[in-house]
C-alpha atoms as a PDB file:
ATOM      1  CA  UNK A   1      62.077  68.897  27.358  1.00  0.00           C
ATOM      2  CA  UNK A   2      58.554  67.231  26.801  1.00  0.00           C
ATOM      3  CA  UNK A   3      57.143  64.785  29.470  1.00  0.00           C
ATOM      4  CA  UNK A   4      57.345  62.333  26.748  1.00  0.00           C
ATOM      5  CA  UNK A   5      60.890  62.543  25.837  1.00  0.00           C
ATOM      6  CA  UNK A   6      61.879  62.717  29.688  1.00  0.00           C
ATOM      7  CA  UNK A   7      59.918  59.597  30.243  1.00  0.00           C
ATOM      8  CA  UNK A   8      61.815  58.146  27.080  1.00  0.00           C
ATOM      9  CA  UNK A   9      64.943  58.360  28.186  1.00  0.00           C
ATOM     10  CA  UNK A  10      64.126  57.361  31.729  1.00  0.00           C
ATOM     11  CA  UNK A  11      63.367  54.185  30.271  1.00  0.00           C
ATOM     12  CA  UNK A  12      66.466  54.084  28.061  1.00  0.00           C
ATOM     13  CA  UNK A  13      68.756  54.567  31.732  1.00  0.00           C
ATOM     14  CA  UNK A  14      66.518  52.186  32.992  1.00  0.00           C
ATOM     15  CA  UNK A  15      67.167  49.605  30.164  1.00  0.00           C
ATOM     16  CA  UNK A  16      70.633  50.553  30.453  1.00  0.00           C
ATOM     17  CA  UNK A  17      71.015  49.132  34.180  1.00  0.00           C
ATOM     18  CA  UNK A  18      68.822  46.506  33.570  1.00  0.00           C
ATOM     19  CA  UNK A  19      70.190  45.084  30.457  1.00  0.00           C
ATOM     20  CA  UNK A  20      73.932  45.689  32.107  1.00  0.00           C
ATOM     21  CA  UNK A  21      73.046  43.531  34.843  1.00  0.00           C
ATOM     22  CA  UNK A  22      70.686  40.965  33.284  1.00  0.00           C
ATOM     23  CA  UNK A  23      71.967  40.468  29.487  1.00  0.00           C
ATOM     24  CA  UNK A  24      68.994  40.440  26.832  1.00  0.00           C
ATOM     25  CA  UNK A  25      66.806  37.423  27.025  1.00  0.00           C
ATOM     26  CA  UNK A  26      67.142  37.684  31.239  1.00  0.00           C
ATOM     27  CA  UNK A  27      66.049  41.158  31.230  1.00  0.00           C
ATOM     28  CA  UNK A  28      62.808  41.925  32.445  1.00  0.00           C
ATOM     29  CA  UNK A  29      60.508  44.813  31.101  1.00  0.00           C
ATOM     30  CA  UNK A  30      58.560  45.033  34.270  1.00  0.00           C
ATOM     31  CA  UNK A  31      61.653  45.720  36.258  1.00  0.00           C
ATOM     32  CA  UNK A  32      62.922  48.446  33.279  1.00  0.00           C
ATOM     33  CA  UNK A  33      59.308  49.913  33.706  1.00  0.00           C
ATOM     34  CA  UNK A  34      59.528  50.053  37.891  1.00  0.00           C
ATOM     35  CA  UNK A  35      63.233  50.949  37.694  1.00  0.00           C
ATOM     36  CA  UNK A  36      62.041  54.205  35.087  1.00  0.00           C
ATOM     37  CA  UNK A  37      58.727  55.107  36.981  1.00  0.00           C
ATOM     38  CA  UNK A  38      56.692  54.150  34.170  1.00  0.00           C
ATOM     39  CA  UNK A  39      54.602  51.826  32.889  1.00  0.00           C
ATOM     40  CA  UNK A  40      54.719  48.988  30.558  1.00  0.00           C
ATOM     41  CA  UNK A  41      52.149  51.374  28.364  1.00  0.00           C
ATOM     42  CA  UNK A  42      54.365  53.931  27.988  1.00  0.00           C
ATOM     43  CA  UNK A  43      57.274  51.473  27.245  1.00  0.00           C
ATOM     44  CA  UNK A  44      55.731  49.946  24.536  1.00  0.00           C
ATOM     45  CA  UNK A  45      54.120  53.126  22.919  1.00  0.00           C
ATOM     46  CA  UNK A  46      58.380  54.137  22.521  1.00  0.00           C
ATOM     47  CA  UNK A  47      59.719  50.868  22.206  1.00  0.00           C
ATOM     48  CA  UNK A  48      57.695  48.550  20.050  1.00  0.00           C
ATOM     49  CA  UNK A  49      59.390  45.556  21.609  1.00  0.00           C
ATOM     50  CA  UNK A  50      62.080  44.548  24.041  1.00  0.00           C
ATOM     51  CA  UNK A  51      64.377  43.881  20.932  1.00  0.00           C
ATOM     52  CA  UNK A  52      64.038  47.514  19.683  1.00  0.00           C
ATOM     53  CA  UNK A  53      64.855  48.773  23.448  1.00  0.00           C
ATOM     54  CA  UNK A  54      67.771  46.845  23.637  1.00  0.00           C
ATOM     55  CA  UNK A  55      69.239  48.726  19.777  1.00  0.00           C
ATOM     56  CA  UNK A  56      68.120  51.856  20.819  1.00  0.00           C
ATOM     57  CA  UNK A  57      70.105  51.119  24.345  1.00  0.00           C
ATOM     58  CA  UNK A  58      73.233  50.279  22.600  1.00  0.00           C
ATOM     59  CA  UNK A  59      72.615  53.348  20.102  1.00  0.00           C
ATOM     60  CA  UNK A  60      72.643  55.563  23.273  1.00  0.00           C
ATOM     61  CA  UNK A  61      75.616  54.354  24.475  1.00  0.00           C
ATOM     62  CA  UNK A  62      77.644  54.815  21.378  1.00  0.00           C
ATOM     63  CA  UNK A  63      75.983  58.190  20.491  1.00  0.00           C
ATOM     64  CA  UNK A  64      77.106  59.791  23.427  1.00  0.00           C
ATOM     65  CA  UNK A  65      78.504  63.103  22.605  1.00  0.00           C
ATOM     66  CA  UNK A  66      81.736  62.296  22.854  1.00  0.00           C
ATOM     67  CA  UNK A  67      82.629  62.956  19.436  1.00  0.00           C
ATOM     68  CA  UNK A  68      81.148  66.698  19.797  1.00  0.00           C
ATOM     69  CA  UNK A  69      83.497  69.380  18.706  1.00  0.00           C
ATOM     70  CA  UNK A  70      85.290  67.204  16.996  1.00  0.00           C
ATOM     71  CA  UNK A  71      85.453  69.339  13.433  1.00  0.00           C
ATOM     72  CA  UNK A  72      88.266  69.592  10.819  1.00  0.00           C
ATOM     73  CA  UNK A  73      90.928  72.165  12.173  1.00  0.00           C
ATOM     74  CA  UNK A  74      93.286  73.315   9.108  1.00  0.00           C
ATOM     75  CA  UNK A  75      95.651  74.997  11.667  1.00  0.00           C
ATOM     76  CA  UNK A  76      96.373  72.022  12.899  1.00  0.00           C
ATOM     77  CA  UNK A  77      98.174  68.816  11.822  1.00  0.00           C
ATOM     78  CA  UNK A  78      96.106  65.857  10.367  1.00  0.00           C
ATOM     79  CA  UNK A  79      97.924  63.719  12.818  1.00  0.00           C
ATOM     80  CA  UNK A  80      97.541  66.036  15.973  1.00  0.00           C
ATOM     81  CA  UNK A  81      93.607  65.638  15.120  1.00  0.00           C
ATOM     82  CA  UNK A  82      93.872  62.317  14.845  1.00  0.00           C
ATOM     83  CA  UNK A  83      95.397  61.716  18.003  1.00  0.00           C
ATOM     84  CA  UNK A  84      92.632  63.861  19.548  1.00  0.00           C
ATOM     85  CA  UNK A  85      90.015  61.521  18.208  1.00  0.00           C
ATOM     86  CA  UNK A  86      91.238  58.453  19.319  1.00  0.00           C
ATOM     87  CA  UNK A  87      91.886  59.775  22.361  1.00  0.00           C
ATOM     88  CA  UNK A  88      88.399  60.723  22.876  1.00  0.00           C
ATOM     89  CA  UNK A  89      87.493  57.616  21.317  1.00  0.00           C
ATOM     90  CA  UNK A  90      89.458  55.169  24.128  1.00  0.00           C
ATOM     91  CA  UNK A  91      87.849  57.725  27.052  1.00  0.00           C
ATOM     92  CA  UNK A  92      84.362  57.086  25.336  1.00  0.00           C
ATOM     93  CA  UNK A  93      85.344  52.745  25.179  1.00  0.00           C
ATOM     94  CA  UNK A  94      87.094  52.254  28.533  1.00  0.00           C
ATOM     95  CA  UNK A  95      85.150  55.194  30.796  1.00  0.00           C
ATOM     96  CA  UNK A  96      81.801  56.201  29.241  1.00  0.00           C
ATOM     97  CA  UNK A  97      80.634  52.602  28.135  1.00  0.00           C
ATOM     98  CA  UNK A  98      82.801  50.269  29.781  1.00  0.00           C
ATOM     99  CA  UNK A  99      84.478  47.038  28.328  1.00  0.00           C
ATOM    100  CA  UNK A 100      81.696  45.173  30.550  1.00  0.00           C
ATOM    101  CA  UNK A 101      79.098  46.275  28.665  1.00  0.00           C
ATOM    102  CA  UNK A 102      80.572  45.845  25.645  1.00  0.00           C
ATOM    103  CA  UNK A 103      81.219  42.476  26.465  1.00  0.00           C
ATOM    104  CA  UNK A 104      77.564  41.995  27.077  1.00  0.00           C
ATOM    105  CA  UNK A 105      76.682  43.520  23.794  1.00  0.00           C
ATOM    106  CA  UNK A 106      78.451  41.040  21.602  1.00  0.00           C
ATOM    107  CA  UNK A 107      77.650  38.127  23.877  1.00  0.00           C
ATOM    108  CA  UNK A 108      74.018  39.168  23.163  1.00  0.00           C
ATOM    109  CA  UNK A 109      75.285  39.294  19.652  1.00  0.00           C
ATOM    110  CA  UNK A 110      76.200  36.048  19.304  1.00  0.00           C
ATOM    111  CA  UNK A 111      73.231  34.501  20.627  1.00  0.00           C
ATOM    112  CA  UNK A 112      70.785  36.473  18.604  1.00  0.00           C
ATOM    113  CA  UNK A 113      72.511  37.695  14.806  1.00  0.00           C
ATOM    114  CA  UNK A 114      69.098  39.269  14.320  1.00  0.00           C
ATOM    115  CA  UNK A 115      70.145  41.892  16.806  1.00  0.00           C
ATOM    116  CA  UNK A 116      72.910  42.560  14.723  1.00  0.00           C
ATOM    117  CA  UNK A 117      71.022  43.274  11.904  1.00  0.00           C
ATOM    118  CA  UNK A 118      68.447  45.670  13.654  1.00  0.00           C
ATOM    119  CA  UNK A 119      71.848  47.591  15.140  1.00  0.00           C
ATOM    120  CA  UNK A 120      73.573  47.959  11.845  1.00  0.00           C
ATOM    121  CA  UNK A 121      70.503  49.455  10.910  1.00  0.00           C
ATOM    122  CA  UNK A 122      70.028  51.266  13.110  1.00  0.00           C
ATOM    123  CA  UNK A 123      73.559  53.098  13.002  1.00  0.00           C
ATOM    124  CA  UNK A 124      74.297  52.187   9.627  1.00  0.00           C
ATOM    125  CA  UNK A 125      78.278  51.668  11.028  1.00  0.00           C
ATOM    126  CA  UNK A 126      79.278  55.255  10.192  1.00  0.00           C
ATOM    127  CA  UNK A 127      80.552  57.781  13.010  1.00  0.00           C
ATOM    128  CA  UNK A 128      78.953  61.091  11.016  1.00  0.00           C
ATOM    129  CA  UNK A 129      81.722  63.348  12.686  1.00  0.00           C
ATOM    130  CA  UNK A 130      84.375  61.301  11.684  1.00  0.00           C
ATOM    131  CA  UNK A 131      83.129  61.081   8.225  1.00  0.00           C
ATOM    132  CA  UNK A 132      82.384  64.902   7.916  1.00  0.00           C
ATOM    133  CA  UNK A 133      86.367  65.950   9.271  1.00  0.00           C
ATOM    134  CA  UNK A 134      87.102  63.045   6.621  1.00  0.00           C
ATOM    135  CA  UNK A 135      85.387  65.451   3.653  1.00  0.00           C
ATOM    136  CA  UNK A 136      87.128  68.250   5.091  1.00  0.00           C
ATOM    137  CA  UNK A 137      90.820  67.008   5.544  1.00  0.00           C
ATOM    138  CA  UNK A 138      89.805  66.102   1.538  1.00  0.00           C
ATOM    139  CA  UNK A 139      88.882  69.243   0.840  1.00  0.00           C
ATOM    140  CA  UNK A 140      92.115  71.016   2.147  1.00  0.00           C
ATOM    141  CA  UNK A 141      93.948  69.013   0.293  1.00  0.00           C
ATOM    142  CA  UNK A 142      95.720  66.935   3.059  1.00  0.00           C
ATOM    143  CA  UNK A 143      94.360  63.785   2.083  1.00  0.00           C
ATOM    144  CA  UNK A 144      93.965  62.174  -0.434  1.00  0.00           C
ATOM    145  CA  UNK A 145      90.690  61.891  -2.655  1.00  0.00           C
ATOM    146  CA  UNK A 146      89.679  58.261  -1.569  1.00  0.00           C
ATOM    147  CA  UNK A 147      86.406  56.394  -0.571  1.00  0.00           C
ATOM    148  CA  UNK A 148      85.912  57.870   3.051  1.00  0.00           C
ATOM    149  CA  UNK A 149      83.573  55.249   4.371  1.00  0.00           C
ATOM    150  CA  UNK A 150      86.862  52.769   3.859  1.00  0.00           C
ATOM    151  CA  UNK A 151      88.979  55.158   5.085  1.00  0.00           C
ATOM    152  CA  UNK A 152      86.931  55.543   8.444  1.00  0.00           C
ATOM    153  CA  UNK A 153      86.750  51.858   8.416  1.00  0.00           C
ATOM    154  CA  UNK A 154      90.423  51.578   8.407  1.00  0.00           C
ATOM    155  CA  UNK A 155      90.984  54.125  11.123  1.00  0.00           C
ATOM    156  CA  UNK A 156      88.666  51.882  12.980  1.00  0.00           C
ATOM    157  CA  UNK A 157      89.673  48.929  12.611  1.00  0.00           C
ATOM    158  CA  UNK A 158      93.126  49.626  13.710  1.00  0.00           C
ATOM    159  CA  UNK A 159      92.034  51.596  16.784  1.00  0.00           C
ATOM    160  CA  UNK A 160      89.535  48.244  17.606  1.00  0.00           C
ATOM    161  CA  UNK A 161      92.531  46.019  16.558  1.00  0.00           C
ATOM    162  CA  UNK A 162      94.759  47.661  19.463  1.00  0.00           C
ATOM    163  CA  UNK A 163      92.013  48.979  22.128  1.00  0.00           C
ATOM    164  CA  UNK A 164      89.244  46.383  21.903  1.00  0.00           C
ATOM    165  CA  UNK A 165      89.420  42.965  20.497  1.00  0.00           C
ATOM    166  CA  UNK A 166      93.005  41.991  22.377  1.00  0.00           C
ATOM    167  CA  UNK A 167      91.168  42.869  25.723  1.00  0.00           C
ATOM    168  CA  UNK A 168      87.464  41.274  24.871  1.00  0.00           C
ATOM    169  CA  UNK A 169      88.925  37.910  23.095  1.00  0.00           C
ATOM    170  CA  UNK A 170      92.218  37.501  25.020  1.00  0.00           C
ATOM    171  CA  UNK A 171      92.269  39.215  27.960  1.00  0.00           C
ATOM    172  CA  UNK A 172      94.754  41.000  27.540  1.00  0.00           C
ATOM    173  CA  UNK A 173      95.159  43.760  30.264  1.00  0.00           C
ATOM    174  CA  UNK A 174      94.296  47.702  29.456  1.00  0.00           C
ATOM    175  CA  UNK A 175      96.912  49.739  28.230  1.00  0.00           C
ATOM    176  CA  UNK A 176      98.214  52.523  30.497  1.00  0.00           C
ATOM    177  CA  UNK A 177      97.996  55.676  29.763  1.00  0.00           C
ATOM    178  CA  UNK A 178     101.618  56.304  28.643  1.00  0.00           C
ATOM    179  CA  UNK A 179     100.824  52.865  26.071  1.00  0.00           C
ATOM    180  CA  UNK A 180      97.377  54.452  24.928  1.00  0.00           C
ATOM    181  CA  UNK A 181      99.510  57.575  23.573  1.00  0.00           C
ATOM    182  CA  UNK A 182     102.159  55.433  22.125  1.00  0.00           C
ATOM    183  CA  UNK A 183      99.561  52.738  20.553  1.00  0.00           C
ATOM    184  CA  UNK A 184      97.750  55.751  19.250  1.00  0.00           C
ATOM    185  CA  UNK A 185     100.981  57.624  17.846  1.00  0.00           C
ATOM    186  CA  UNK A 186     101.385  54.332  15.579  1.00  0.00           C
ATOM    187  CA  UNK A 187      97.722  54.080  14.829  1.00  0.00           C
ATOM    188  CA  UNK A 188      98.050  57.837  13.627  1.00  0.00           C
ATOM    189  CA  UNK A 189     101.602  57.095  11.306  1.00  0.00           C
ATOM    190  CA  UNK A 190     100.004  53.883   9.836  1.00  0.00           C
ATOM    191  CA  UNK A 191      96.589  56.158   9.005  1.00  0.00           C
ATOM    192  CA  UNK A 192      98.838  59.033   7.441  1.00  0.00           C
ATOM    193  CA  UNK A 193     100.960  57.052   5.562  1.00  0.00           C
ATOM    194  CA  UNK A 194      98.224  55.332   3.979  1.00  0.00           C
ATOM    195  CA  UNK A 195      95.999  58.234   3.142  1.00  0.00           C
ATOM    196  CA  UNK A 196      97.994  61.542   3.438  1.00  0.00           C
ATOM    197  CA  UNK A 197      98.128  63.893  -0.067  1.00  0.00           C
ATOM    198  CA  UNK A 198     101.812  63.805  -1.875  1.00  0.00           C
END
């Protein structure tokens, strides 16, 4: 790896930590640049401002590689796959990033919608190995020929309905294991109903 890209993502944990602890508008570059080893130079000639660090923090978190080897598998079931996402999906929300964060993120959100825009951007709201295992499980034949950007939005919104939003907006406490399988089982029956081929 080059100096360059090491220093990069120095600066991207850095942010990380900093932004975690601070929010946006309290964070402080100089402490990002101390925290990384690096100066505010370098920061800048990555990050062309402290808004575009902040996306590109958030875009690091989600694009963990959780969602690696995650590819269409036509031995197996449509829901057993499924079920294998999401579960990877809950260990990404709850352990990787952290419902702290999160909350941070859309807090941040709120206060400044022009972050929003840069993030959607930025990620353009589409999980690519979702989409691609999407294709495939079209392909086979075992779903249905439908619009797979709504269909991943569905999927989505039904995992964020159960795992996310109660526990952001209404504290509602986290599910136990034994609930995440059984909130995920119905997520999956819902999905396949909805989209599996005749």
């Amino acid at each position: 790896m080059k100096l360059s890209e090491q220093k990069r993502l120095a600066l991207i944990d850095a942010a990380i930590e900093e932004f975690t602890q601070f929010g946006f508008h309290a964070a402080n570059m100089d402490r990002v640049c101390e925290r990384a080893g690096t100066s505010k130079r370098t920061l800048y000639r990555h990050f062309v401002s402290k808004e575009r660090l902040f996306v590109e923090v958030i875009d690091a978190l989600v694009a963990q590689p959780h969602d690696s080897g995650f590819v269409y598998q036509p031995q197996h079931s449509i829901g057993e796959q499924l079920h294998h996402y999401l579960s990877m999906k809950i260990e990404v929300l709850y352990q990787q990033i952290g419902l702290n964060v999160i909350r941070m993120i859309i807090g941040e959100f709120i206060r400044d919608p022009s972050l929003t825009q840069q993030y959607l951007s930025l990620m353009g709201a589409k999980d690519p190995a979702l989409s691609a295992w999407l294709d495939a499980a079209i392909q086979d034949k075992k779903l249905i020929d439908k619009d797979t950007t709504q269909m991943a939005r569905t999927l989505m919104n039904l995992f964020h309905g159960q795992f996310l939003w109660p526990q952001l907006l209404a504290a509602v406490e986290l599910p136990d294991a034994k609930q995440q399988q059984q909130i995920i089982d119905e997520i999956v029956r819902v999905f396949v109903m909805s989209y599996a081929a005749p």
